[in-house]
Protein backbone atom coordinates (compact mmCIF):
# COMPACT_ATOMS: atom_id res chain seq x y z
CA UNK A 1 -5.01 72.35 173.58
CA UNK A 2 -4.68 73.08 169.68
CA UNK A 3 -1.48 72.15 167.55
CA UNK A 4 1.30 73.83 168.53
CA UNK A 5 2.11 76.91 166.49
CA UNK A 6 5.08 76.35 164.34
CA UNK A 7 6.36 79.49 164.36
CA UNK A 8 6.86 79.87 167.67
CA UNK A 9 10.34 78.26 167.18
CA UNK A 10 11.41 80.66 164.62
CA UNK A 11 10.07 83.49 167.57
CA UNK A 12 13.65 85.12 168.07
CA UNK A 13 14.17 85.38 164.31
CA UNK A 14 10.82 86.85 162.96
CA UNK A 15 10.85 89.70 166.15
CA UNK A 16 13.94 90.22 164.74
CA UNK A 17 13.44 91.07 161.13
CA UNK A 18 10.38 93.18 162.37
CA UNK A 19 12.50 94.76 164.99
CA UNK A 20 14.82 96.02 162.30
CA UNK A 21 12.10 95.93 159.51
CA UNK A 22 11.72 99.47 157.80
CA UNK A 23 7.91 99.10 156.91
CA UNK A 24 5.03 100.98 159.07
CA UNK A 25 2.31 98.28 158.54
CA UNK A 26 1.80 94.19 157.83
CA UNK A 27 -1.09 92.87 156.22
CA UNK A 28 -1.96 89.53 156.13
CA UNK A 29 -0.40 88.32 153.39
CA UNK A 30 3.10 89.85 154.73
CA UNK A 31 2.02 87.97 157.92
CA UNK A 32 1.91 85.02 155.87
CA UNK A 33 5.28 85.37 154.19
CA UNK A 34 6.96 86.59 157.70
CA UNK A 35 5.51 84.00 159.68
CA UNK A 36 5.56 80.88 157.15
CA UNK A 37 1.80 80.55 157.54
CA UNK A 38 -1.39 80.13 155.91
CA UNK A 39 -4.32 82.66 155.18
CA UNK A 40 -6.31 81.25 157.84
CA UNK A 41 -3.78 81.13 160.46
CA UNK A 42 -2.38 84.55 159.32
CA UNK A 43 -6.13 86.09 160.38
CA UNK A 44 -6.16 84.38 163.58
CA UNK A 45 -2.48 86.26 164.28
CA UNK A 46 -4.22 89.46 163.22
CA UNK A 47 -7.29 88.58 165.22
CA UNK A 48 -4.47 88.87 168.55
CA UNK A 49 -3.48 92.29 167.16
CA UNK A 50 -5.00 96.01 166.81
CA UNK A 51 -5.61 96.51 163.17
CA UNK A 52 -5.68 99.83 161.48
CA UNK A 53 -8.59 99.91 158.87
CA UNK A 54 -7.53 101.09 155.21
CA UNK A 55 -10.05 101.52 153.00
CA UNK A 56 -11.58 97.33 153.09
CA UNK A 57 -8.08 96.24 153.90
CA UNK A 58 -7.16 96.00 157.62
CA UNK A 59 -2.97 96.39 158.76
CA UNK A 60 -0.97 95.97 161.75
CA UNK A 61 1.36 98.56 162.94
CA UNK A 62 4.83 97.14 162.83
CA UNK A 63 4.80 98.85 166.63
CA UNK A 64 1.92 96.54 167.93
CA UNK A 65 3.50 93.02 166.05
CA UNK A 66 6.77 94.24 167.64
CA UNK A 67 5.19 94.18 171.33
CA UNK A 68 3.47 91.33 171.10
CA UNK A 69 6.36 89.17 169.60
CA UNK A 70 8.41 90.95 172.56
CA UNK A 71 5.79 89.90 175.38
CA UNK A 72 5.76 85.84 173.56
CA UNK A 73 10.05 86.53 173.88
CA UNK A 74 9.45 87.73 177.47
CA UNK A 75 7.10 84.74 178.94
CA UNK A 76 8.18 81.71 179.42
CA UNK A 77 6.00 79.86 177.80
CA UNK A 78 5.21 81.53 174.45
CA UNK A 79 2.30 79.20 173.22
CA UNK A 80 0.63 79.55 176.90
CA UNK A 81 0.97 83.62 176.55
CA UNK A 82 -0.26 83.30 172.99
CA UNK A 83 -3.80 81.04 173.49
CA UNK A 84 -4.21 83.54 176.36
CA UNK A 85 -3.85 86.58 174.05
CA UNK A 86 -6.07 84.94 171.80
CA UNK A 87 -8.49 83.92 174.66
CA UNK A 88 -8.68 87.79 175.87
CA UNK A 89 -10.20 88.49 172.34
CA UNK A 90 -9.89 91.27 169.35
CA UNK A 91 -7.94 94.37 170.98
CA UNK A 92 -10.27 97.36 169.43
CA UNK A 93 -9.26 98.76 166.26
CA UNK A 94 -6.50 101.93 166.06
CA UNK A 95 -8.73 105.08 165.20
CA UNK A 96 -5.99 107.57 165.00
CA UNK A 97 -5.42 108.37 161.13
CA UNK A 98 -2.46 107.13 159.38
CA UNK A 99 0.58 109.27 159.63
CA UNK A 100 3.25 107.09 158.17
CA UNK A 101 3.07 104.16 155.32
CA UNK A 102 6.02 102.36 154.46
CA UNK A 103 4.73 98.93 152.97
CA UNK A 104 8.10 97.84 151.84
CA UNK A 105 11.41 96.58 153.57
CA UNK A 106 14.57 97.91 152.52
CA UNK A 107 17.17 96.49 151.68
CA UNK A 108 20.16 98.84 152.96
CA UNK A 109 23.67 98.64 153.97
CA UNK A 110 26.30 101.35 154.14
CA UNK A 111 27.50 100.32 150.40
CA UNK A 112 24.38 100.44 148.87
CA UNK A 113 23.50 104.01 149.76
CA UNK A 114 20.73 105.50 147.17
CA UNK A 115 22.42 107.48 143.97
CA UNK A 116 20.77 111.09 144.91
CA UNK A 117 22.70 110.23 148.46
CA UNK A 118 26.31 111.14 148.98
CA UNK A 119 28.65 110.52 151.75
CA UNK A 120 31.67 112.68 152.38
CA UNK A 121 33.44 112.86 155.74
CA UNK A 122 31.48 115.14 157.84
CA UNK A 123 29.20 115.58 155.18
CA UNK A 124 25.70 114.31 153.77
CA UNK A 125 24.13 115.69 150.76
CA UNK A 126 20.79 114.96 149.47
CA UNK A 127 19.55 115.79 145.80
CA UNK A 128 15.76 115.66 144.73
CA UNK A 129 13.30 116.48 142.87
CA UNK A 130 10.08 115.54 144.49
CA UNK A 131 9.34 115.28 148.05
CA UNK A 132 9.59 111.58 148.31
CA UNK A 133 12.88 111.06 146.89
CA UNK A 134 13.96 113.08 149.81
CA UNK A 135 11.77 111.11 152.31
CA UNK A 136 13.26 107.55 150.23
CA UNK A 137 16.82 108.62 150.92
CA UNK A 138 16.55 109.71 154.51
CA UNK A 139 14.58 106.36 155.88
CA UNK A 140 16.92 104.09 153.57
CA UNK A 141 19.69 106.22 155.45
CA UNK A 142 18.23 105.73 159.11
CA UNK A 143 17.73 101.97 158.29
CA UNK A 144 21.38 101.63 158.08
CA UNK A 145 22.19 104.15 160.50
CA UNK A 146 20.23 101.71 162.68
CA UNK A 147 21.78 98.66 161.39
CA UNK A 148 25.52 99.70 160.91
CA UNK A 149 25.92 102.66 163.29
CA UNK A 150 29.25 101.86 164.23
CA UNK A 151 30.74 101.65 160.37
CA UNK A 152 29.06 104.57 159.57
CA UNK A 153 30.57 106.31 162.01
CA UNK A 154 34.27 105.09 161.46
CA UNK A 155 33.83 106.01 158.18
CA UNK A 156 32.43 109.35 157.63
CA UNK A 157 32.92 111.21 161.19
CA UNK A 158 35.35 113.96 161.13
CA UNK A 159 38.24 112.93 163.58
CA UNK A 160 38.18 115.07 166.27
CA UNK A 161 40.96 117.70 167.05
CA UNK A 162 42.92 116.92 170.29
CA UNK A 163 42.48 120.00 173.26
CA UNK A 164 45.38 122.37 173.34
CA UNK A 165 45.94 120.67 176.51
CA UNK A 166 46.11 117.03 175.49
CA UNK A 167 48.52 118.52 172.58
CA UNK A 168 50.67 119.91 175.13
CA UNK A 169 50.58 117.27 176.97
CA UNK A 170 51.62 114.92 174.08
CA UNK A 171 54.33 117.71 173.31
CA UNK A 172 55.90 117.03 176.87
CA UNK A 173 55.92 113.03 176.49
CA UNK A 174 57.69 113.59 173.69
CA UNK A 175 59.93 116.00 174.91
CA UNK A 176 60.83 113.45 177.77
CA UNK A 177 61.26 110.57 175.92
CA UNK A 178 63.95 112.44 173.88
CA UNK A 179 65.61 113.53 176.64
CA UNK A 180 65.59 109.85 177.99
CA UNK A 181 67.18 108.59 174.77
CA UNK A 182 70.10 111.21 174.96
């Protein structure tokens, strides 16, 4: 058996940046940078996944690193489940034609929300000019939608209006308790 890989310990954290990663494709240089490997090793990773041909370039689909990272999570021995991927050979190449193409991570929390993006509760407003300022704003808004669901949504959902029956309801605990007190 080969060296062992040496990012299999860092497994849990690289399947989770992808998990949460905004981009559509990884080439091999992003492989190298994600994974902390050289070029060599980085083709041998893509040689384990189905690569989408661009032009002379090939890229992985953020959806196919994300289920294999989840399969070497799921086994319980990751560098076993890996030399047998790699045994099984080249999966064949994606032929459908590239729909989406984000190349780029973003960087996006709920207070660093994109200037033509404004917040209001209840209320979202988008201005642009071109088409992809518009497309810019709404994935750097589903990235942290994604992220920071919960503080997005204690700070811009409308509260919600009680029933009239809760309200009356209310109205007659009060009512009681006053009458208690007297």
């Amino acid at each position: 058996m080969g060296r062992r890989r040496s990012w299999l310990d860092r497994l849990y954290s690289i399947a989770r940046t992808v998990q949460n990663s905004a981009r559509s494709h990884y080439d091999r240089r992003d492989l190298e940078e994600l994974f902390v490997l050289q070029p060599r090793s980085a083709q041998l990773l893509m040689a384990a996944l189905p690569t989408v041909p661009v032009g002379r370039a090939r890229l992985v689909e953020r959806e196919a690193l994300a289920e294999l990272l989840g399969r070497l999570e799921a086994s319980d021995d990751p560098a076993r489940a890996f030399a047998e991927i790699l045994k099984a050979g080249k999966p064949a190449p994606v032929r459908r034609k590239l729909r989406t193409f984000v190349r780029q991570d973003i960087a996006a929390d709920l207070d660093s929300l994109p200037a033509n993006l404004s917040l209001e509760t209840g209320r979202l407003t988008v201005t642009f000019e071109r088409v992809e300022e518009l497309a810019e704003a709404l994935v750097h808004l589903a990235v942290v939608l994604e992220i920071q669901l919960d503080d997005f949504a204690a700070r811009y959902e409308p509260p919600v209006e009680p029933a009239p029956e809760e309200l009356a309801a209310r109205q007659a605990e009060q009512a009681d308790l006053e009458y208690l007190r007297n």
